[in-house]
N, C-alpha and C. Protein backbone atom coordinates (compact mmCIF):
# COMPACT_ATOMS: atom_id res chain seq x y z
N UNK A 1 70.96 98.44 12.21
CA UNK A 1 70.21 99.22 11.25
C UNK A 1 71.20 100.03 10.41
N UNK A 2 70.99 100.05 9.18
CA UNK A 2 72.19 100.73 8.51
C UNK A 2 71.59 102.14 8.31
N UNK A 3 72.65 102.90 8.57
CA UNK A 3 72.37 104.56 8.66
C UNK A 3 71.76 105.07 7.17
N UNK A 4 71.06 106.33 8.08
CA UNK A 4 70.46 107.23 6.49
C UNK A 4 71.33 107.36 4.94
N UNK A 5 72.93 107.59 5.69
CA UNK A 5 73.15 107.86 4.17
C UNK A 5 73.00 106.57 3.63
N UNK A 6 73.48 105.62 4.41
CA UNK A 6 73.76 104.24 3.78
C UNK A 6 72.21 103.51 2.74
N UNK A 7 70.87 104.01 3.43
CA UNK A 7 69.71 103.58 2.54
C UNK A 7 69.25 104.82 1.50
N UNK A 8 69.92 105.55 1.60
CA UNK A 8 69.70 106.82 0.71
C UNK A 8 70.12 106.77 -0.32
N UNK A 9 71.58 106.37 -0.32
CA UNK A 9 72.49 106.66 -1.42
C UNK A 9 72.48 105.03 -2.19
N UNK A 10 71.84 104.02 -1.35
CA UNK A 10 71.38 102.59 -2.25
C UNK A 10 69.93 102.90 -3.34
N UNK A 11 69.10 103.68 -2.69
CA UNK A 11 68.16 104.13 -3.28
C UNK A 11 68.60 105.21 -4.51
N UNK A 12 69.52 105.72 -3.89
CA UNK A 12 69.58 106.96 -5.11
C UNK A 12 69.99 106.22 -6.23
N UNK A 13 70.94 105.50 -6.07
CA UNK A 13 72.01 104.28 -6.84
C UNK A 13 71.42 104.27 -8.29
N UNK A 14 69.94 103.79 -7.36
CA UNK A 14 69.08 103.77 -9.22
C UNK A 14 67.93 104.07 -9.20
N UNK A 15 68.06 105.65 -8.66
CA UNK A 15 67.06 106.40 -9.06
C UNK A 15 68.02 108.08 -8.85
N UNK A 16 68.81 107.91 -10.29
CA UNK A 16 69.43 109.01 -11.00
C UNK A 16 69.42 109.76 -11.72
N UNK A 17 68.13 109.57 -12.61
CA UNK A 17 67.54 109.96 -13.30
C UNK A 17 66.62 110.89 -13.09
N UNK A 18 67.01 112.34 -13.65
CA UNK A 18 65.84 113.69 -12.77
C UNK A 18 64.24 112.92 -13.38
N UNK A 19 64.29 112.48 -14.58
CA UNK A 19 63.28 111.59 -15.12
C UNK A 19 61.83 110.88 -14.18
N UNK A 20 63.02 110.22 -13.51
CA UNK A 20 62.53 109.17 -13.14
C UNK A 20 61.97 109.34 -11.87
N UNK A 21 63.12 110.79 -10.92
CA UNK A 21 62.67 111.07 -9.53
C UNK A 21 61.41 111.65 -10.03
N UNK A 22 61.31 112.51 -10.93
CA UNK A 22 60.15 113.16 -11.24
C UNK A 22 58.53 111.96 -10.99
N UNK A 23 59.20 111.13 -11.69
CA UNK A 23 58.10 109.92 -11.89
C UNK A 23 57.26 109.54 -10.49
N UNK A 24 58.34 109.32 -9.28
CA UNK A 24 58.14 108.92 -8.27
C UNK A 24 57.86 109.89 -7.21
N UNK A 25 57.88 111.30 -7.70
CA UNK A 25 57.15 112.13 -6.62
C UNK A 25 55.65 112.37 -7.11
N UNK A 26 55.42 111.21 -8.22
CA UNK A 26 53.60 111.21 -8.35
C UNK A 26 53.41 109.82 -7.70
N UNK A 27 53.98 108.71 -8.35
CA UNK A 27 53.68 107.35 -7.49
C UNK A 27 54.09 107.00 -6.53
N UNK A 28 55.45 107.52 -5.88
CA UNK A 28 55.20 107.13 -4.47
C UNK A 28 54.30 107.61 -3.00
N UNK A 29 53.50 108.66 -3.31
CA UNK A 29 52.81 109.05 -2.69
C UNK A 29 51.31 108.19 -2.94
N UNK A 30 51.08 108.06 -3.90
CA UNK A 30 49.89 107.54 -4.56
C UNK A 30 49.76 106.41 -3.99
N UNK A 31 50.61 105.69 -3.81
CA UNK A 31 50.96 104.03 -3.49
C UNK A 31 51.30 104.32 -1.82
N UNK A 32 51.22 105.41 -1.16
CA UNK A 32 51.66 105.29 0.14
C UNK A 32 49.82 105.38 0.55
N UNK A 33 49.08 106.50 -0.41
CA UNK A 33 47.98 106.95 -0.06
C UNK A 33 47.06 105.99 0.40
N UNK A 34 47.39 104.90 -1.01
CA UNK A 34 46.52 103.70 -1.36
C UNK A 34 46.60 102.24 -0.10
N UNK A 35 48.20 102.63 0.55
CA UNK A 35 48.47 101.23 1.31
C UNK A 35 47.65 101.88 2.53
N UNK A 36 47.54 103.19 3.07
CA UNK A 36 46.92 104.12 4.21
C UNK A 36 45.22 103.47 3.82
N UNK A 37 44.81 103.73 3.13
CA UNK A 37 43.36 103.38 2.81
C UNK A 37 43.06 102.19 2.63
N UNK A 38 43.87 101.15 2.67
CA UNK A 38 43.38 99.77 2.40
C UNK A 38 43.71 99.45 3.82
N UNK A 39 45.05 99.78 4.76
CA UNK A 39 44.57 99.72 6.39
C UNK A 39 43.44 100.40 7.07
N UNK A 40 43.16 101.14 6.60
CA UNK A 40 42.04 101.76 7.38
C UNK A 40 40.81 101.01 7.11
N UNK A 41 40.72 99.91 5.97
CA UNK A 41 39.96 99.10 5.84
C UNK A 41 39.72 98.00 6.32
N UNK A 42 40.68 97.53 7.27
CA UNK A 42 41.01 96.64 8.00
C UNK A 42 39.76 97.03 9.14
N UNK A 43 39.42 96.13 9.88
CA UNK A 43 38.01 96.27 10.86
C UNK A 43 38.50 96.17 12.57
N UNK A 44 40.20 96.18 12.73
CA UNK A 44 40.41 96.53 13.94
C UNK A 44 40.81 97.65 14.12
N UNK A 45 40.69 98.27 15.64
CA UNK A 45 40.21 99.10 15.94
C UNK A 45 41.24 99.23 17.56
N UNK A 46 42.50 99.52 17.66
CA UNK A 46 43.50 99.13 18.85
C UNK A 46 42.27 99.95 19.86
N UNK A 47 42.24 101.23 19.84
CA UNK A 47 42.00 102.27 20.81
C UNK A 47 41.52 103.22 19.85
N UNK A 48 40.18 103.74 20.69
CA UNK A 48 39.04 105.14 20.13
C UNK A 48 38.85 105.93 21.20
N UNK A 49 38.83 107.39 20.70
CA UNK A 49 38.52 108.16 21.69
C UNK A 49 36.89 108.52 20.67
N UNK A 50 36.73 109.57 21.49
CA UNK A 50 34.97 109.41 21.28
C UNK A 50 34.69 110.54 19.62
N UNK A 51 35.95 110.56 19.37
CA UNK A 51 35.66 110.76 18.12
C UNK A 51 36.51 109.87 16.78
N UNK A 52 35.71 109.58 15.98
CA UNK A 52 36.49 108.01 15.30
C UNK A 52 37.30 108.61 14.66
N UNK A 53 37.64 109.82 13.98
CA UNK A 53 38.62 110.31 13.38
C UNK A 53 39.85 109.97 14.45
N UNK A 54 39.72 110.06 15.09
CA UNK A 54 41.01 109.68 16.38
C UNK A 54 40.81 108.85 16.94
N UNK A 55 41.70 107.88 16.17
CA UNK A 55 41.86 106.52 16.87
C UNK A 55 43.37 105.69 16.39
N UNK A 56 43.44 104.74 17.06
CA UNK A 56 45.13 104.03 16.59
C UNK A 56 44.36 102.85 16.33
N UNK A 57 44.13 102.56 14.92
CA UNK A 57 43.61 101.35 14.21
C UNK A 57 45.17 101.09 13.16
N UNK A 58 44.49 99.76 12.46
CA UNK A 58 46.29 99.53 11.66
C UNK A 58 46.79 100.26 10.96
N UNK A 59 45.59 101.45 10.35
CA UNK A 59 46.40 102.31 9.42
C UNK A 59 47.61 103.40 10.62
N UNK A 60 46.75 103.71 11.57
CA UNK A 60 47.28 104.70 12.52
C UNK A 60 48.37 103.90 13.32
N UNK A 61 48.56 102.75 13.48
CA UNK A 61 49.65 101.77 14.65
C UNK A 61 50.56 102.07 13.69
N UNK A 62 50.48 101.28 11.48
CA UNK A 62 51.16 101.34 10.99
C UNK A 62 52.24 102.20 10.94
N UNK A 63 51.30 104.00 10.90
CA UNK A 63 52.41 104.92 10.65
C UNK A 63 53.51 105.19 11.94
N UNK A 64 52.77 105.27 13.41
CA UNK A 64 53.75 105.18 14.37
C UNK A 64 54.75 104.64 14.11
N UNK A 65 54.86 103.48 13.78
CA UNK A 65 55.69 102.15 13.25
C UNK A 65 56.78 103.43 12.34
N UNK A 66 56.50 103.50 11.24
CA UNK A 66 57.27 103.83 10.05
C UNK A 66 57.57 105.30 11.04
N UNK A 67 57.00 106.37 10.99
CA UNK A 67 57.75 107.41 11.66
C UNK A 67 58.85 107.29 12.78
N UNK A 68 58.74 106.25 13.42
CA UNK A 68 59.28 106.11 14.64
C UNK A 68 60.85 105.83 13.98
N UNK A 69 60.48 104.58 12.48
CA UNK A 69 62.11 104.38 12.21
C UNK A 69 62.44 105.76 11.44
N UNK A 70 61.42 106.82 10.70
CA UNK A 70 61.86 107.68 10.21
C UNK A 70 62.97 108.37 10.97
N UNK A 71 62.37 108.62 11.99
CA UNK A 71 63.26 109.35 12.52
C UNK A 71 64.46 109.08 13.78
N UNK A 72 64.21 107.95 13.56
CA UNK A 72 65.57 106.93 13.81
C UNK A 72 66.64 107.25 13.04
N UNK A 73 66.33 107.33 11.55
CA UNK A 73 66.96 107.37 10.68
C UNK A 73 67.56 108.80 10.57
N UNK A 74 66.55 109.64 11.10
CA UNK A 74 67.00 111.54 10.94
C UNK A 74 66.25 111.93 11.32
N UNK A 75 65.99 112.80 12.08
CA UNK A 75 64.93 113.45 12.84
C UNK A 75 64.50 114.51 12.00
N UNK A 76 65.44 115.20 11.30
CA UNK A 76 64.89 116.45 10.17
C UNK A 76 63.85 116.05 9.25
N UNK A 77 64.63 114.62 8.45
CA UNK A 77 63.34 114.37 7.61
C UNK A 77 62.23 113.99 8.31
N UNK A 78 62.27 112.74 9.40
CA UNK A 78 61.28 112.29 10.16
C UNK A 78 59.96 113.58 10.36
N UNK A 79 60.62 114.93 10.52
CA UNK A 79 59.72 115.73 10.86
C UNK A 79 58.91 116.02 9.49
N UNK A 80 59.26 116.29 8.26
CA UNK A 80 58.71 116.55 7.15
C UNK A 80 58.40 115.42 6.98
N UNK A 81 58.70 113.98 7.45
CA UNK A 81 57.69 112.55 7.09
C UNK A 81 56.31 112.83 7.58
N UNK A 82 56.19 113.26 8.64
CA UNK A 82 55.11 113.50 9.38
C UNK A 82 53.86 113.96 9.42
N UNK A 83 55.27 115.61 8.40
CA UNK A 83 54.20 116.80 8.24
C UNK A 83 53.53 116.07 6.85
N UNK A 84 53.92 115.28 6.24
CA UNK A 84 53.50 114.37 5.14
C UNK A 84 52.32 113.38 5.38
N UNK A 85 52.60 112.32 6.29
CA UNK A 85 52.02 111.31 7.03
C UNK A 85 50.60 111.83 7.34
N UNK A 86 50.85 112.65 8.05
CA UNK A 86 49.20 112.90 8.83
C UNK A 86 47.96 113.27 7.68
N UNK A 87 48.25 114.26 6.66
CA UNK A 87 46.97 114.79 6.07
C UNK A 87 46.59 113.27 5.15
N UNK A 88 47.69 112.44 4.86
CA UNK A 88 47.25 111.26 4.13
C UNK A 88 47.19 109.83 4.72
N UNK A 89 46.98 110.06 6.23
CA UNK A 89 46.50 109.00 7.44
C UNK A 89 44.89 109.84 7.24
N UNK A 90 44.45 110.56 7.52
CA UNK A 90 43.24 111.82 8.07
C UNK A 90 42.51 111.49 6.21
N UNK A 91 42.90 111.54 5.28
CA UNK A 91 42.36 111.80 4.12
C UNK A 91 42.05 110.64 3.81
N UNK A 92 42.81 109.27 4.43
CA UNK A 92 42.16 107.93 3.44
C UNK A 92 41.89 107.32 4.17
N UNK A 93 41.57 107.98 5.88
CA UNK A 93 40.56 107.68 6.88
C UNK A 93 38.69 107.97 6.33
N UNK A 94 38.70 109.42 5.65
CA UNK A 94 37.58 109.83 5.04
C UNK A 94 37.19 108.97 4.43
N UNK A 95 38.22 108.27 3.16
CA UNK A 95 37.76 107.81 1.90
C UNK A 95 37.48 106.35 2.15
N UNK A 96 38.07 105.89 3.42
CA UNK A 96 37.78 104.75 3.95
C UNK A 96 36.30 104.72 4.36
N UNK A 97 35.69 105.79 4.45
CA UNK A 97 33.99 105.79 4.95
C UNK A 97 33.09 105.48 4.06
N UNK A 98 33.69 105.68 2.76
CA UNK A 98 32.87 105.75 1.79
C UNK A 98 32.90 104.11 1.04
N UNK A 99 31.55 104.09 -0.08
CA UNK A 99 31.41 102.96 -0.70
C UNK A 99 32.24 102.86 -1.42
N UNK A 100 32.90 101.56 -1.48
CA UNK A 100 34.01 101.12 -2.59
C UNK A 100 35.22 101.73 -2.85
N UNK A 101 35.66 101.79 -1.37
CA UNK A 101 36.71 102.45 -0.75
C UNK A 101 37.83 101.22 -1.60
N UNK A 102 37.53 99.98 -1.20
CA UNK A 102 38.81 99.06 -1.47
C UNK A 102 39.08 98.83 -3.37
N UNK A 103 38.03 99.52 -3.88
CA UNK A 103 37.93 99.45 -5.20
C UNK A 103 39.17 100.62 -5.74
N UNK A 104 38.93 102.01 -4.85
CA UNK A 104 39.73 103.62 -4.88
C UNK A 104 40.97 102.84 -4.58
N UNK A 105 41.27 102.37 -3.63
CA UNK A 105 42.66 101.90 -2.97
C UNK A 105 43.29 101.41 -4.21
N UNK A 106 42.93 100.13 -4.48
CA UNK A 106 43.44 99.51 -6.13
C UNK A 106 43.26 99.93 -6.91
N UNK A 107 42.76 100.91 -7.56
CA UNK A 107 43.02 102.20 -8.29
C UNK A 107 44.00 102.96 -8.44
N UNK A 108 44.38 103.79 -6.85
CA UNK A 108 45.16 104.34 -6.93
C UNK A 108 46.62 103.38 -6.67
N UNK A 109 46.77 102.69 -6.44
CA UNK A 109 47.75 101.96 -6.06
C UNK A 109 48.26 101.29 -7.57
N UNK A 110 47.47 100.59 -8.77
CA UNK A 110 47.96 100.21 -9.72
C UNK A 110 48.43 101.65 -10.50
N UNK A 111 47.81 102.89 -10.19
CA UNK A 111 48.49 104.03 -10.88
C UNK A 111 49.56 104.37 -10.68
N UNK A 112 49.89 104.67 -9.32
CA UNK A 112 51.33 104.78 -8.81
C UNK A 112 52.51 103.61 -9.23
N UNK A 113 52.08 102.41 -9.37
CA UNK A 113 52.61 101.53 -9.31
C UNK A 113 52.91 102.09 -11.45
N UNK A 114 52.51 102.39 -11.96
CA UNK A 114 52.37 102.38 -13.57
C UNK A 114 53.28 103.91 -13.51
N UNK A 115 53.28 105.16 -12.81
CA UNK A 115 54.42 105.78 -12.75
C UNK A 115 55.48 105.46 -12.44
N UNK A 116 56.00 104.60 -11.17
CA UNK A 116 56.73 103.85 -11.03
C UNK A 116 57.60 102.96 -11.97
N UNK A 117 57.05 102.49 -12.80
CA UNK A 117 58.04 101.82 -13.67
C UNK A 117 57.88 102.57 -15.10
N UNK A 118 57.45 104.08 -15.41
CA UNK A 118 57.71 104.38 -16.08
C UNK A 118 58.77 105.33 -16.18
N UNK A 119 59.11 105.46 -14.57
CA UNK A 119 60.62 106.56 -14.37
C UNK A 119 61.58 105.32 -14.09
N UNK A 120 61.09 103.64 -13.98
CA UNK A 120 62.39 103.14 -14.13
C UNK A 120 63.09 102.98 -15.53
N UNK A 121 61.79 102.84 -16.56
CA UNK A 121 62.12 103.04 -18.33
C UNK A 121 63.10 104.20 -18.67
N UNK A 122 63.03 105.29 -18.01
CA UNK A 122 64.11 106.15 -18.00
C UNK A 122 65.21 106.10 -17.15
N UNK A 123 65.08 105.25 -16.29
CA UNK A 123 66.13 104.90 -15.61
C UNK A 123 67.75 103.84 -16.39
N UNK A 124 66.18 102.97 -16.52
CA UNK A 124 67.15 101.61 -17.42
C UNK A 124 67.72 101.21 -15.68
N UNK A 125 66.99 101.02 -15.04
CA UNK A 125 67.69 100.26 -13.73
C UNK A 125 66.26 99.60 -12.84
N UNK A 126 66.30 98.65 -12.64
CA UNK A 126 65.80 98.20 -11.68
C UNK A 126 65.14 99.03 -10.30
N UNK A 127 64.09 98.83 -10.03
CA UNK A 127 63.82 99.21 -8.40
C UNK A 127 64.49 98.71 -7.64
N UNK A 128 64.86 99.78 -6.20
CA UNK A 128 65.84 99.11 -5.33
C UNK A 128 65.31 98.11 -4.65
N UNK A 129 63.92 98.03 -4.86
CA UNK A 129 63.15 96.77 -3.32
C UNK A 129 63.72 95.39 -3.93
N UNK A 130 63.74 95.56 -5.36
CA UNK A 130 64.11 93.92 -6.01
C UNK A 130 65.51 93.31 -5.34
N UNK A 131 66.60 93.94 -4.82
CA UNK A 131 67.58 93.66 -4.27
C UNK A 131 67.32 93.39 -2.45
N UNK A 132 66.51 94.86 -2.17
CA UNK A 132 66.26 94.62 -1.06
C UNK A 132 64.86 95.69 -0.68
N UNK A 133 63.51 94.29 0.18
CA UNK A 133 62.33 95.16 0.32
C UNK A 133 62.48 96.42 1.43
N UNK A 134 63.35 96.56 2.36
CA UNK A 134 63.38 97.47 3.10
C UNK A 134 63.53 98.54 2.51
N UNK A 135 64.09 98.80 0.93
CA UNK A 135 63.59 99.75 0.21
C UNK A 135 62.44 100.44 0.11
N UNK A 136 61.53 99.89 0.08
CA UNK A 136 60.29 99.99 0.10
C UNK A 136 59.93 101.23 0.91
N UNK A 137 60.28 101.00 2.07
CA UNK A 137 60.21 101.94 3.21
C UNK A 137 61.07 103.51 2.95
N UNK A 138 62.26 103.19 2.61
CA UNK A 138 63.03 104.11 1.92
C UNK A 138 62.59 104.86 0.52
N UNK A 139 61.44 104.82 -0.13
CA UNK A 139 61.32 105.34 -0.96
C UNK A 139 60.95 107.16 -0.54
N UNK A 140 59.64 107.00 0.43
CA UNK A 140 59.36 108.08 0.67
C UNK A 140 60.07 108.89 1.79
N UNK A 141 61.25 108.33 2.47
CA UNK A 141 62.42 108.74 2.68
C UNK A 141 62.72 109.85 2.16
N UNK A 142 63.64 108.42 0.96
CA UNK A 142 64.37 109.58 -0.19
C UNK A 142 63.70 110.71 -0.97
N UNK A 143 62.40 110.82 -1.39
CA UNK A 143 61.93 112.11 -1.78
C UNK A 143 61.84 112.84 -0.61
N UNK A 144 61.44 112.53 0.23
CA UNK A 144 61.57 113.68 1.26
C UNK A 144 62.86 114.06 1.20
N UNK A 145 64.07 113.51 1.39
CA UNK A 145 65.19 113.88 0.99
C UNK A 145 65.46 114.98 -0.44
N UNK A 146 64.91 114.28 -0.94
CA UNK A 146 65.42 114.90 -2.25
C UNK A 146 64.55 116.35 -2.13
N UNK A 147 63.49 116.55 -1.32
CA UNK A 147 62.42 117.85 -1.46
C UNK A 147 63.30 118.70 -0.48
N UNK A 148 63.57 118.39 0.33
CA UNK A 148 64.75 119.03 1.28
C UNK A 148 66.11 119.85 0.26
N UNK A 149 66.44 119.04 -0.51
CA UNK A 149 67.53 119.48 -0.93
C UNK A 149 67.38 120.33 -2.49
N UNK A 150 66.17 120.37 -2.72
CA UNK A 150 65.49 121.09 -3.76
C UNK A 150 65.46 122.68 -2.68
N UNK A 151 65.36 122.35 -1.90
CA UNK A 151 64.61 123.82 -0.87
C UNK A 151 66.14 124.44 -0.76
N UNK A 152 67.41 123.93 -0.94
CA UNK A 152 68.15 124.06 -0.28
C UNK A 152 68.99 123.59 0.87
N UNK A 153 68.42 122.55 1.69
CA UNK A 153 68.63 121.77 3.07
C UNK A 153 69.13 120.80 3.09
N UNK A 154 69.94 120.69 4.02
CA UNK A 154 70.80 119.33 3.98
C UNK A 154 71.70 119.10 2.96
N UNK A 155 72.45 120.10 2.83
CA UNK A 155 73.31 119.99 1.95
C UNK A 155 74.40 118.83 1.74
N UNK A 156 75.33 119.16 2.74
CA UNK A 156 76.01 118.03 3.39
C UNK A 156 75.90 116.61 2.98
N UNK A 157 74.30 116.18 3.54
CA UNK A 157 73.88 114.80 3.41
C UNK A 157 73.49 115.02 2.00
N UNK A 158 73.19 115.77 0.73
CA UNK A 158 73.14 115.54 -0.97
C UNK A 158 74.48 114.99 -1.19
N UNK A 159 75.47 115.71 -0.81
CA UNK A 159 76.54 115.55 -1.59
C UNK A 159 77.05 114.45 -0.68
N UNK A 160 77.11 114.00 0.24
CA UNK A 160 77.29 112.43 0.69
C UNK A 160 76.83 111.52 -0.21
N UNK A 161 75.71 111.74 -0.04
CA UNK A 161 74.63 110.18 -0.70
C UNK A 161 74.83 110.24 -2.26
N UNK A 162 74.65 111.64 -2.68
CA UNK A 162 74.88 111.62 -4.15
C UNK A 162 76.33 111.15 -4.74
N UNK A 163 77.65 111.09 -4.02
CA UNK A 163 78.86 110.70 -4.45
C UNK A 163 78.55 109.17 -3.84
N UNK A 164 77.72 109.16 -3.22
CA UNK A 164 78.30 107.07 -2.83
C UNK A 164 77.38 106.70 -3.18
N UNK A 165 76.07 107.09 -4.12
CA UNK A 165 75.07 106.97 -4.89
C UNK A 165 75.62 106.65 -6.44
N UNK A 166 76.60 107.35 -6.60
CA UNK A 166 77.19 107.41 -8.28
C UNK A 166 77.97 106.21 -7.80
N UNK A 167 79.08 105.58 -7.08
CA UNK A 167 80.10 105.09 -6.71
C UNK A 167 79.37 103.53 -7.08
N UNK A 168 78.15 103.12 -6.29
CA UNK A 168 77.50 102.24 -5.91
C UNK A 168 76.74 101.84 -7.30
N UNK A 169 76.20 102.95 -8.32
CA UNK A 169 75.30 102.69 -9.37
C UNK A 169 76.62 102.13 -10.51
N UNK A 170 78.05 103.00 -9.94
CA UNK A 170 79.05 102.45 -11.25
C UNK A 170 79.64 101.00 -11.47
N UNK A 171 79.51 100.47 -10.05
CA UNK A 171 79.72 99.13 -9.43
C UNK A 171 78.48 98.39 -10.00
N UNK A 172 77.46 98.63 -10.13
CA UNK A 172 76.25 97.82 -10.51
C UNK A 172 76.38 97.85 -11.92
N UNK A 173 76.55 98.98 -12.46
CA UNK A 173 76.98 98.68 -14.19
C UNK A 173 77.68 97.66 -14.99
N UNK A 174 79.17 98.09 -13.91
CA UNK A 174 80.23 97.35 -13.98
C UNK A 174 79.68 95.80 -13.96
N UNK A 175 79.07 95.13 -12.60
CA UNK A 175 78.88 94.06 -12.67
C UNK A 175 77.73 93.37 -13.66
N UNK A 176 76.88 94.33 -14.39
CA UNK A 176 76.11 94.09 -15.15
C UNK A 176 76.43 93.86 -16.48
N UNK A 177 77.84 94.45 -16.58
CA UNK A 177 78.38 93.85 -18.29
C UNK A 177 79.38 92.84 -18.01
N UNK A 178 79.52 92.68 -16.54
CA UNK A 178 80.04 91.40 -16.05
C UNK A 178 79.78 89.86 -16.80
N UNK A 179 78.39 90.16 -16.42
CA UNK A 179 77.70 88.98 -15.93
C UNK A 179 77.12 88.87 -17.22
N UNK A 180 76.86 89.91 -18.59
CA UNK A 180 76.16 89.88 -19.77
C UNK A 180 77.11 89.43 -20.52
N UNK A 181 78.93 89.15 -20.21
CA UNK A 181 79.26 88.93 -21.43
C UNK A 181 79.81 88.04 -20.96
């Protein structure tokens, strides 16, 4: 498994743009909200206790899953993944009750997805999943990262990822007027 800085600072690579992070602390949540509510739409059901709000169905197995590598990856963020995770496991459990839940899901999911490539237009770079999808997973990572280091925290690991973040995006340039001329 390649370490935090190592998927941090691939992600940051090309998403350098205050622009663009801006962009993605509306759609990547939106698009995390939307993938939470379209599992909860799913009709299995692992284990229920006698109240259905509490239960480990695929939306709830899913996040175990992803927290577990969160904090594989770092236990600091893992903990602010969490404090993240739960109110929007619990919230698109609700919205999952309701009529035309899978209609809301693709809703919100083509919105996020339409911020998304409008902070890559300011980017002028590609999403990192196109190279590699385990990005994917790393997105809401890295804002958690990046909300950390807005607060002040984790200093250390900014200025890691952010110097092998620039290093890595100058190498991709480089090979991009490579290959254009």
């Amino acid at each position: 498994m390649k370490s935090a800085e190592e998927q941090l600072s691939t992600y940051k690579s090309v998403h350098l743009n205050p622009k663009n992070i801006r962009t993605h602390f509306l759609g990547v949540p939106l698009i995390i909200w939307s993938i939470f509510l379209l599992l909860h739409l799913i009709p299995v059901n692992i284990f229920a206790w006698d109240d259905p709000a509490i239960s480990i169905n695929v939306a709830s197995a899913f996040a175990i899953g992803v927290l577990i590598y969160y904090f594989k990856l770092h236990v600091g963020l893992g903990i602010g993944l969490a404090l993240f995770i739960l109110p929007v496991l619990y919230s698109s459990h609700l919205v999952a009750q309701m009529q035309g839940g899978v209609w809301i899901a693709v809703g919100v999911f083509v919105l996020g997805w339409v911020f998304q490539l409008i902070g890559h237009k300011y980017e002028k770079a590609k999403p990192a999943f196109i190279d590699d999808l385990n990005q994917l997973l790393i997105g809401p990572f890295f804002l958690m990262a990046e909300l950390y280091f807005m607060l002040g925290l984790e200093k250390e690991l900014d200025k890691q990822i952010t110097a092998m973040a620039i290093a890595k995006r100058r190498d991709l340039e480089t090979l991009r007027r490579e290959t254009s001329t």
